[in-house]
N, C-alpha and C. Protein backbone atom coordinates (compact mmCIF):
# COMPACT_ATOMS: atom_id res chain seq x y z
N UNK A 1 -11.99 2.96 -2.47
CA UNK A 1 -12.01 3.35 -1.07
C UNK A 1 -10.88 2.63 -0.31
N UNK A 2 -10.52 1.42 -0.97
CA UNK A 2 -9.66 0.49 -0.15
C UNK A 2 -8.26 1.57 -0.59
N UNK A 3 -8.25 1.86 -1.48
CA UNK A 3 -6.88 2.01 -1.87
C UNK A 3 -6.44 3.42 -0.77
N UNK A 4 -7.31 4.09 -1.09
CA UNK A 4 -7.60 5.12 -0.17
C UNK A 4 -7.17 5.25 1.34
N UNK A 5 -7.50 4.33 1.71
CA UNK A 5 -7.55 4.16 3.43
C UNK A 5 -5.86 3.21 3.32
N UNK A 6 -5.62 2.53 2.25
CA UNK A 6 -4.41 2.36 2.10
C UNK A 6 -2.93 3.51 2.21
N UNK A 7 -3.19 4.20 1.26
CA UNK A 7 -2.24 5.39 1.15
C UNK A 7 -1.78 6.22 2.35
N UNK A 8 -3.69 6.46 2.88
CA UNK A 8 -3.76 7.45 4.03
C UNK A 8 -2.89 6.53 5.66
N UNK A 9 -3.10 5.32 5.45
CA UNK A 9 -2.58 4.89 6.62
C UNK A 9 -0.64 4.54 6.37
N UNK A 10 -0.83 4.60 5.21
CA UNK A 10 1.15 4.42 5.09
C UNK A 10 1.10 5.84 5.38
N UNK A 11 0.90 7.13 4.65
CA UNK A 11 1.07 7.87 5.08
C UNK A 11 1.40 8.27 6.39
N UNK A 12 -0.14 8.20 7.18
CA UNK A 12 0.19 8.21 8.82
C UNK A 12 1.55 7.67 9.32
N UNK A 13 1.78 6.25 8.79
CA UNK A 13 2.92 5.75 9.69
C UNK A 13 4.23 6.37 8.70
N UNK A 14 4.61 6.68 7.57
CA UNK A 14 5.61 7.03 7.41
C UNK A 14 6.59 8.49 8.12
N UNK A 15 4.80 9.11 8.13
CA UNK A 15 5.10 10.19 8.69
C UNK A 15 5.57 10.74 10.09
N UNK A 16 4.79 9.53 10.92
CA UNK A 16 5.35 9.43 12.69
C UNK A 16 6.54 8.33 12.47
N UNK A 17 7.38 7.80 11.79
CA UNK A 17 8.67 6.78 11.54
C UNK A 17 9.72 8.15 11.61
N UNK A 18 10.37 8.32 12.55
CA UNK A 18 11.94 8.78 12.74
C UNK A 18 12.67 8.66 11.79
N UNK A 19 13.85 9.17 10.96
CA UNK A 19 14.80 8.71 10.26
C UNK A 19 13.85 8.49 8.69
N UNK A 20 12.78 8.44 8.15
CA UNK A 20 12.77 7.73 6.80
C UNK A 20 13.25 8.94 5.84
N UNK A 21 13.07 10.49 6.39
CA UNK A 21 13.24 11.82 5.55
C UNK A 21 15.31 11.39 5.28
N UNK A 22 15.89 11.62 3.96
CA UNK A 22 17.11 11.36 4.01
C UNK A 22 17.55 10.28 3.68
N UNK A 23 16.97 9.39 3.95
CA UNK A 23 16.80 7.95 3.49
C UNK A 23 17.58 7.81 2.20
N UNK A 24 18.50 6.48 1.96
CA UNK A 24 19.19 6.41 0.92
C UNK A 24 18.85 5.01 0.22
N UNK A 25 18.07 4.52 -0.52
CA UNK A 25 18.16 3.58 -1.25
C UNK A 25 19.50 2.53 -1.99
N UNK A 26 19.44 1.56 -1.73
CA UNK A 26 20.71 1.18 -2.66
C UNK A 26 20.38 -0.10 -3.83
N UNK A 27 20.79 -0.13 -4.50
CA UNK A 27 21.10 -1.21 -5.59
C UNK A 27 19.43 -1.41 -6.01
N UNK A 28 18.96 -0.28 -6.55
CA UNK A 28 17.30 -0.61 -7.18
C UNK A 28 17.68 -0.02 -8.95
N UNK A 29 16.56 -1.24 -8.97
CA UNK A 29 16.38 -1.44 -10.32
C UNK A 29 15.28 -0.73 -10.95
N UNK A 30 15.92 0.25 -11.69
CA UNK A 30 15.09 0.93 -12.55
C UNK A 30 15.15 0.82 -14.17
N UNK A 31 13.74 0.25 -14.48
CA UNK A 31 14.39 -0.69 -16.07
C UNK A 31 15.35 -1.10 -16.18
N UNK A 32 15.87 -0.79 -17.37
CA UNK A 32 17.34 -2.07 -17.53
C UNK A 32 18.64 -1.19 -16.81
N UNK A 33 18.61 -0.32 -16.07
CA UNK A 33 19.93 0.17 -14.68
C UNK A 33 19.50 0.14 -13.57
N UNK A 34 20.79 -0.68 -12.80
CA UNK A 34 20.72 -0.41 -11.70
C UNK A 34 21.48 0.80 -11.00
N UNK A 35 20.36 1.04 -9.73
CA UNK A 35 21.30 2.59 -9.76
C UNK A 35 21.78 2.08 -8.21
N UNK A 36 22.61 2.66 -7.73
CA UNK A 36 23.37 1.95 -6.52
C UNK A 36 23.14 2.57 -5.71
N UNK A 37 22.79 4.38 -6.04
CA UNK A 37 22.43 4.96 -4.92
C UNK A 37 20.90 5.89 -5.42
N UNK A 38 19.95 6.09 -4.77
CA UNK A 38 18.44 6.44 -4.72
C UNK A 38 18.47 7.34 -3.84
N UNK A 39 18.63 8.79 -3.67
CA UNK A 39 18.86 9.49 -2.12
C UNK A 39 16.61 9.70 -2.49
N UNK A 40 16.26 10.18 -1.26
CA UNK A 40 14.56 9.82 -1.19
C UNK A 40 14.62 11.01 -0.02
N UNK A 41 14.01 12.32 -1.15
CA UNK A 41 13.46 13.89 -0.69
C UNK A 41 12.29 13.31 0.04
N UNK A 42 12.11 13.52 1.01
CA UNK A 42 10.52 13.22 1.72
C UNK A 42 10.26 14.82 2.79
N UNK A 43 10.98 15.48 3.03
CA UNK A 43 10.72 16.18 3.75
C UNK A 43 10.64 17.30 2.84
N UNK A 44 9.95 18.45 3.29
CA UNK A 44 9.91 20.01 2.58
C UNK A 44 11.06 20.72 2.06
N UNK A 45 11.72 20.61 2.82
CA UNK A 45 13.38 21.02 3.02
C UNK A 45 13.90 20.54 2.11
N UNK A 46 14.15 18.96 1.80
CA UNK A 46 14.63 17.92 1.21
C UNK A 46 13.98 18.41 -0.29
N UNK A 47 13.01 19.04 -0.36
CA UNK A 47 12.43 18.73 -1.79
C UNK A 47 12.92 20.04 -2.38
N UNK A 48 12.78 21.40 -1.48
CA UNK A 48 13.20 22.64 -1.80
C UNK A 48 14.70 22.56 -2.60
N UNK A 49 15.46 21.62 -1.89
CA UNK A 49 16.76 21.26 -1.96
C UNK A 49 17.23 20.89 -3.05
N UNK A 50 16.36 20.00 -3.38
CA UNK A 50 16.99 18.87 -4.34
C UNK A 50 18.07 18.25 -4.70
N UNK A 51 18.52 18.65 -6.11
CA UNK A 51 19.74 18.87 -6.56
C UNK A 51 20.35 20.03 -6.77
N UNK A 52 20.03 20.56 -6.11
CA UNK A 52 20.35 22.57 -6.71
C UNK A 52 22.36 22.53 -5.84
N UNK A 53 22.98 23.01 -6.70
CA UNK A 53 24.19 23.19 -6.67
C UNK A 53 25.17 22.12 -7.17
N UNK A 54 24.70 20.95 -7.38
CA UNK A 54 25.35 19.70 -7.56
C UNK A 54 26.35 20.01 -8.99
N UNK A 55 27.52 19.56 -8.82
CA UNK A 55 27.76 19.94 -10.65
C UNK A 55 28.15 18.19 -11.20
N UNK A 56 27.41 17.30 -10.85
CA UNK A 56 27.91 16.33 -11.38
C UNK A 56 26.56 14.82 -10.55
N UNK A 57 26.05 13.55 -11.60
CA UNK A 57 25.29 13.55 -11.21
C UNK A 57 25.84 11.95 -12.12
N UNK A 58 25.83 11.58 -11.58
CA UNK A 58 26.83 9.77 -11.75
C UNK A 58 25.05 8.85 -12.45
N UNK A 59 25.16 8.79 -13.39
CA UNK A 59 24.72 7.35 -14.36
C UNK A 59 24.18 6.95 -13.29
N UNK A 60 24.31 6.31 -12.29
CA UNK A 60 23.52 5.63 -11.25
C UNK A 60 23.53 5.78 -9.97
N UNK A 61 22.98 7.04 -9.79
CA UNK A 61 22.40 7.93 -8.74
C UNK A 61 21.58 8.67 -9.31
N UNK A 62 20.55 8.69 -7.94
CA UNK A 62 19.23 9.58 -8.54
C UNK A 62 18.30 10.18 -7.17
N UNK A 63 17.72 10.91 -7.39
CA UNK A 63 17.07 11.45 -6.47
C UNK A 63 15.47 11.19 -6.49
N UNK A 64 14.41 10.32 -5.73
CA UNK A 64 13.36 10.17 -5.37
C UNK A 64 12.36 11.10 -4.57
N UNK A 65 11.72 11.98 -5.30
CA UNK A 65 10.85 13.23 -4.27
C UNK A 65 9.57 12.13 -4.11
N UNK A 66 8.92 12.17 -3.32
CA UNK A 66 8.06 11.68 -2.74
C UNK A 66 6.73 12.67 -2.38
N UNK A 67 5.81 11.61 -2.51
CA UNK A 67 4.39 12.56 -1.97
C UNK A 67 3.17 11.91 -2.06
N UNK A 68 3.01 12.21 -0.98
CA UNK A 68 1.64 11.32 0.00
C UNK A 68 0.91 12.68 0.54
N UNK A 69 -0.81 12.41 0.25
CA UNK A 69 -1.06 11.89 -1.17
C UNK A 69 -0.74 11.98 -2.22
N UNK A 70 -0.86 11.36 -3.23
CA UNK A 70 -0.44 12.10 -4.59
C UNK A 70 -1.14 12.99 -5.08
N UNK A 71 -0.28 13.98 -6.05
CA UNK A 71 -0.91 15.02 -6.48
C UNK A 71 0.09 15.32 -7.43
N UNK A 72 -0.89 16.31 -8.31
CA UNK A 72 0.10 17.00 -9.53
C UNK A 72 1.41 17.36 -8.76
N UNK A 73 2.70 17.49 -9.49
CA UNK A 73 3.73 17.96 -9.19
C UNK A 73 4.30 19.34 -10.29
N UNK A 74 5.35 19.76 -9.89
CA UNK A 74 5.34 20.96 -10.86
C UNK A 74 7.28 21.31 -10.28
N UNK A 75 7.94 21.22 -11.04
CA UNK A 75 9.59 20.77 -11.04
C UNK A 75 10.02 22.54 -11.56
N UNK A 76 11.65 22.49 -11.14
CA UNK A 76 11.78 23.86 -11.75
C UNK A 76 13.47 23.76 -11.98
N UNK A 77 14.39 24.28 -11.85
CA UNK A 77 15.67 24.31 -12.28
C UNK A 77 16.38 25.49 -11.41
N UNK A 78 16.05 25.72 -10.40
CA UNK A 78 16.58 26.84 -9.47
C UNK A 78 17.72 26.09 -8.86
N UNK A 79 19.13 26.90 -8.83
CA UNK A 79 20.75 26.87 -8.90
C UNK A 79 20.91 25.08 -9.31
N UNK A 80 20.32 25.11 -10.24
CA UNK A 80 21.06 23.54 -10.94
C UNK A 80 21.80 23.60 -11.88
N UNK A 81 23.16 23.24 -11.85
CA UNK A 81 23.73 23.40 -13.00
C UNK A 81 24.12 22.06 -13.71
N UNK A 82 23.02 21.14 -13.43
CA UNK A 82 23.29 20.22 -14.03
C UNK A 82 21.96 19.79 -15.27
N UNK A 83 21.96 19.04 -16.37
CA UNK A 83 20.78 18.91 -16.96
C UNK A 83 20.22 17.67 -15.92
N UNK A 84 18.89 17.43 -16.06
CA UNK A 84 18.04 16.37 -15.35
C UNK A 84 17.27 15.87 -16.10
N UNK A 85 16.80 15.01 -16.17
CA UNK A 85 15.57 14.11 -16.72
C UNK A 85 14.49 14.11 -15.28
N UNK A 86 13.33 14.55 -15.54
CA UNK A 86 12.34 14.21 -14.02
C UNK A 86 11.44 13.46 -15.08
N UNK A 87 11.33 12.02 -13.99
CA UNK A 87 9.87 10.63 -14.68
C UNK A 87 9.10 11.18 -13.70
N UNK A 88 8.27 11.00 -13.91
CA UNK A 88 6.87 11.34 -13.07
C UNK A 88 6.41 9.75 -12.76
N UNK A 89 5.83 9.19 -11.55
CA UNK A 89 5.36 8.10 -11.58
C UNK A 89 3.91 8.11 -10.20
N UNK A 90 3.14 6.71 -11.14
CA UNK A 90 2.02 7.38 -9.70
C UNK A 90 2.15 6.28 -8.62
N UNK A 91 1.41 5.69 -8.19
CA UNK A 91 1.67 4.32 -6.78
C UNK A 91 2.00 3.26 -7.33
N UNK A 92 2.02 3.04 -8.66
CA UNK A 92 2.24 1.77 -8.47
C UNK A 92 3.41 1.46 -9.24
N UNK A 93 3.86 2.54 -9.25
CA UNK A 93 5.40 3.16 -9.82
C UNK A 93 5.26 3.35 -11.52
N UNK A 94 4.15 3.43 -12.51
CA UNK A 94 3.74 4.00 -13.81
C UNK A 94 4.07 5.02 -14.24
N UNK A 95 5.00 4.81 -15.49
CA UNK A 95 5.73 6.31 -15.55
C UNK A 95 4.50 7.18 -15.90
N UNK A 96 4.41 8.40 -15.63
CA UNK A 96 3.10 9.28 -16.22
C UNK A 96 3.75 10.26 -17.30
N UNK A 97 4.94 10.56 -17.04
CA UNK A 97 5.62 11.60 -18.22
C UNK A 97 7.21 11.75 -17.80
N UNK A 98 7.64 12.16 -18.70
CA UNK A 98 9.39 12.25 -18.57
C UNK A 98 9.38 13.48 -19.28
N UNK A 99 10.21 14.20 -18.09
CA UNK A 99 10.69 15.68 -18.64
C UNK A 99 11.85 16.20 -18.97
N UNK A 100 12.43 16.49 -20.26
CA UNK A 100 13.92 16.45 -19.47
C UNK A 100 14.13 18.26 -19.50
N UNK A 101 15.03 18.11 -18.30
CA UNK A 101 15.50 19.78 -17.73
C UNK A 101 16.31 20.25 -18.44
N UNK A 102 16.33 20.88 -18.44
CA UNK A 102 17.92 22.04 -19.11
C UNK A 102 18.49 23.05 -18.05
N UNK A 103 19.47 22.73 -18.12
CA UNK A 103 20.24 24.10 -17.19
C UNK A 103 19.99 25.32 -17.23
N UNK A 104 19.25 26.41 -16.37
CA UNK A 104 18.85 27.67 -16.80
C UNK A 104 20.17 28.67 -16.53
N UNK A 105 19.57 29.67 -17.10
CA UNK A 105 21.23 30.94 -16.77
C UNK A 105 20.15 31.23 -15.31
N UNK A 106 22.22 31.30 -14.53
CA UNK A 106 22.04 31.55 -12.94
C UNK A 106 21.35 32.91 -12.93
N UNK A 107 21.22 33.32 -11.91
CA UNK A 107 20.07 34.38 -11.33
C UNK A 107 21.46 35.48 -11.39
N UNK A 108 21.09 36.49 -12.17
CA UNK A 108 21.95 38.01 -12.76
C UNK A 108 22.10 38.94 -11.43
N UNK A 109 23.31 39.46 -11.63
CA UNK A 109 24.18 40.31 -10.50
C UNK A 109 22.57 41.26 -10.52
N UNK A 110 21.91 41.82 -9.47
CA UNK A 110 20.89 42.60 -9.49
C UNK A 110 19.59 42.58 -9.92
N UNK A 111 19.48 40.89 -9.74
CA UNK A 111 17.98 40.54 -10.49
C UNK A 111 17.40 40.28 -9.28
N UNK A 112 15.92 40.15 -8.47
CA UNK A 112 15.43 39.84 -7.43
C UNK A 112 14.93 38.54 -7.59
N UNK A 113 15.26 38.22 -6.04
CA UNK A 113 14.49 36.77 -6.00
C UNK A 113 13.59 36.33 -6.79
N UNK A 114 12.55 37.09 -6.84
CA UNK A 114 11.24 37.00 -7.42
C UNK A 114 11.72 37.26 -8.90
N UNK A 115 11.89 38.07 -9.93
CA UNK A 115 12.34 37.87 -10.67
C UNK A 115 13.50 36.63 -11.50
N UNK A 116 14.09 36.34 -10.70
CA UNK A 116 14.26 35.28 -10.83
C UNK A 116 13.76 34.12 -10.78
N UNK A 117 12.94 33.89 -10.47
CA UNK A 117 12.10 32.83 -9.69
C UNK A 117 10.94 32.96 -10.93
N UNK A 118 10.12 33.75 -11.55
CA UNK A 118 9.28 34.29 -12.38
C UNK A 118 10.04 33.77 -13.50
N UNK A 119 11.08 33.91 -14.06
CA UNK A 119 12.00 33.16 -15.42
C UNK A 119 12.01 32.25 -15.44
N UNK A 120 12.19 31.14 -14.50
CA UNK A 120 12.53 29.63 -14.32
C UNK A 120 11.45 28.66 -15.57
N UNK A 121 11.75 28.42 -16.24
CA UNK A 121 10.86 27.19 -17.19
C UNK A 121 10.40 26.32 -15.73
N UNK A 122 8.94 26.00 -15.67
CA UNK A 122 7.99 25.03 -14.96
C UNK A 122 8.20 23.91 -15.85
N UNK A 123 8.15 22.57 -14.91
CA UNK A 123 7.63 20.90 -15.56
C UNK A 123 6.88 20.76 -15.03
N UNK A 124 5.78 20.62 -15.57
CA UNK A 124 4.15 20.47 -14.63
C UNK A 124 4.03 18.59 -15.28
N UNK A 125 3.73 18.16 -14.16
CA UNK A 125 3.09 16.77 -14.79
C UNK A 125 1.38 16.88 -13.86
N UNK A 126 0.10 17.15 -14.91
CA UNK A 126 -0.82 16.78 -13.81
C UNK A 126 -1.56 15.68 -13.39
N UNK A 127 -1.20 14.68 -13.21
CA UNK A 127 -1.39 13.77 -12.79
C UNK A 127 -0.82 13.44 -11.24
N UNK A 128 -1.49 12.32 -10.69
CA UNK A 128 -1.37 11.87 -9.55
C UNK A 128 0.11 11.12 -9.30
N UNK A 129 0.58 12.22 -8.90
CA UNK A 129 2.21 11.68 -8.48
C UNK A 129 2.22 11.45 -7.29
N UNK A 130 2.67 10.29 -7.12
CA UNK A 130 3.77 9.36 -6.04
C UNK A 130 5.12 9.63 -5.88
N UNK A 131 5.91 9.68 -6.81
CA UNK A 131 7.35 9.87 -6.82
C UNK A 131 7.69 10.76 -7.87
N UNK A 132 8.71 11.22 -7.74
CA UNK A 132 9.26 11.93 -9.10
C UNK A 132 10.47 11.68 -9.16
N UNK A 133 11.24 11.15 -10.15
CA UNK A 133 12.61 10.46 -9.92
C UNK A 133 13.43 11.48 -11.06
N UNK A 134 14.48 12.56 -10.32
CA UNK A 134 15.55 12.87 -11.21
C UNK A 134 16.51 12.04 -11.21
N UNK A 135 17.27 12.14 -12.59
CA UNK A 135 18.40 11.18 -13.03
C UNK A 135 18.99 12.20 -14.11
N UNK A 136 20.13 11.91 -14.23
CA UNK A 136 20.77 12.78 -15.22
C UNK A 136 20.45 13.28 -16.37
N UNK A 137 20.27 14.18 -16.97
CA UNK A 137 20.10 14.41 -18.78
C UNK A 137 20.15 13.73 -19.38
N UNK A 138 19.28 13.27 -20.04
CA UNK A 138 19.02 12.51 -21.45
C UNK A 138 19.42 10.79 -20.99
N UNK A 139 19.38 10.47 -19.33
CA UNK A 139 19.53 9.00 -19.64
C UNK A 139 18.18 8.46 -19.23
N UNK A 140 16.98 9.38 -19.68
CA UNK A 140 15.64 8.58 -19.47
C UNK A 140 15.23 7.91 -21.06
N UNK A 141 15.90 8.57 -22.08
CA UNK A 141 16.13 8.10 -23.31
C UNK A 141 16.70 7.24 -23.96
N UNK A 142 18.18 6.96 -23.20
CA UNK A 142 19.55 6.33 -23.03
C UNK A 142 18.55 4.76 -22.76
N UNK A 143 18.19 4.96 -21.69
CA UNK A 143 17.88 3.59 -21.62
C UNK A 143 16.52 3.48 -21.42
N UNK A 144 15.43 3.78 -22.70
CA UNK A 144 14.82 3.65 -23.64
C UNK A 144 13.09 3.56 -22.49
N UNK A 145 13.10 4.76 -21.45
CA UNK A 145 12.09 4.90 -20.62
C UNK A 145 10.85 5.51 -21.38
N UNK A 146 9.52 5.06 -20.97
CA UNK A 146 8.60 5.76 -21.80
C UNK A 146 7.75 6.05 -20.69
N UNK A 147 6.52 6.77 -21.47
CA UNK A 147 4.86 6.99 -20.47
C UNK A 147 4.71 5.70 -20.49
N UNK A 148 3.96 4.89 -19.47
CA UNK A 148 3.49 3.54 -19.64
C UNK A 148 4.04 2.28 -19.03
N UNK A 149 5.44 2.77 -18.89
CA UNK A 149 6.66 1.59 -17.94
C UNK A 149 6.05 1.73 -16.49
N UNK A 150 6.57 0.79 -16.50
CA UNK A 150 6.32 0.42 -14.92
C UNK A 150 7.63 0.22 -14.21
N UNK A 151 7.77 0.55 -13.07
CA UNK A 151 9.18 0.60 -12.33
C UNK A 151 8.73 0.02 -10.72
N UNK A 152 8.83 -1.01 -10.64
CA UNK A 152 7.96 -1.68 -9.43
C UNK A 152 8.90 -1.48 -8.77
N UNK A 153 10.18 -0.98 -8.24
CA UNK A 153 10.76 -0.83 -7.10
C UNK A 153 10.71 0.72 -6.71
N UNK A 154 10.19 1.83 -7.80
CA UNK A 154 9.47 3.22 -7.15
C UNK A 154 7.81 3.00 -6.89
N UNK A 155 7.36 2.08 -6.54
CA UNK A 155 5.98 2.42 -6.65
C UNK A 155 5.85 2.05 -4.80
N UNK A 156 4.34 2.66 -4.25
CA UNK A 156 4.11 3.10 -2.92
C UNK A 156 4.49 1.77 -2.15
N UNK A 157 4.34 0.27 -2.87
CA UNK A 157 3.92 -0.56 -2.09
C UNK A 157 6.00 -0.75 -1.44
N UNK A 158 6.58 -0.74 -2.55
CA UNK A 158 8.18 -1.60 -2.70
C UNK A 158 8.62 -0.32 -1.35
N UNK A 159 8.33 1.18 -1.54
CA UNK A 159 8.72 2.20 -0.51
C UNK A 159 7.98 2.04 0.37
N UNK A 160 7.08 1.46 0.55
CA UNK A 160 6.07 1.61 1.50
C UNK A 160 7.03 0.58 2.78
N UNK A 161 7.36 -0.70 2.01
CA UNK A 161 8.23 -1.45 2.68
C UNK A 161 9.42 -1.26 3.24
N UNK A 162 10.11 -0.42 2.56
CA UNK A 162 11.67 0.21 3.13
C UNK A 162 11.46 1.12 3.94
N UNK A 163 10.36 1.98 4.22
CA UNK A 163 10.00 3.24 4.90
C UNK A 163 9.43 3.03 6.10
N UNK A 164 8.58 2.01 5.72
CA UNK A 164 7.33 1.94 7.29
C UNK A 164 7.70 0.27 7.63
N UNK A 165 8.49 0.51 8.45
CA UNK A 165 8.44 -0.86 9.43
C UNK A 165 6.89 -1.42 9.57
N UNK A 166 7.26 -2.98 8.81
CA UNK A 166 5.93 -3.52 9.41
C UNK A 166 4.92 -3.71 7.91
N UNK A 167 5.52 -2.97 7.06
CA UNK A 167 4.14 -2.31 5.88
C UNK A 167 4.38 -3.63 5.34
């Protein structure tokens, strides 16, 4: 129950805090790399977004989707032409699964949205996600990430601190 009334009240305040959607992390340590830049999806927009168009995705930079409460997440590959690795992690930054993406073929001269959208390979993790951290292809392997790690600078409490003045 404690934890509960925990989440729900960062929540509240992250959510009335100005400025945290966009938010750029710097110099966090994720297992043995540091990544220098962390950009942190918090808004709808931001998550729709992602990485879609990017053609290049630097060893240490990564993208943090976020979600309060946690809940299953479910990842997709729409205009990415880059490969990705997505960790799944829950509050207390525990990896729950590592997926890695593959680049899909772009959406065909005369195919419909929906049809397109219907092809896309799903990454479902169902578990209680907190964060979901993309990083480039194959360097969740590279540097030797599993189910079970712990990454204490993605977990609710370390964001909870950079996000919500005061937490």
């Amino acid at each position: 129950m404690r934890k509960t009334m925990l989440i729900f009240l960062l929540f509240c305040l992250w959510s009335a805090v100005p400025g945290v959607s966009g938010e750029i992390l710097r110099d966090v340590e994720i297992g043995p790399q540091r990544f220098e830049v962390v950009e942190l999806a918090c808004t709808d927009q931001e998550k729709r977004q992602g990485l879609q168009g990017r053609t290049h995705l630097p060893d240490t930079a990564a993208m943090a989707f976020l979600s309060l409460p946690p809940r299953p997440q479910v990842f997709w590959m729409k205009n990415t032409r880059i490969p990705l690795d997505v960790v799944f992690l829950d509050v207390r930054g525990r990896i729950l699964q590592i997926s890695p993406m593959a680049v899909e073929e772009p959406r065909r001269f005369g195919e419909s949205e929906s049809r397109y959208h219907a092809r896309l390979k799903r990454y479902t993790c169902l578990g209680e996600v907190f964060c979901a951290l993309e990083i480039r292809g194959g360097l969740a392997e590279e540097l030797g990430l599993k189910a079970g790690d712990v990454l204490p600078a993605l977990s609710l409490e370390a964001l909870g601190r950079h996000a919500v003045p005061g937490s």
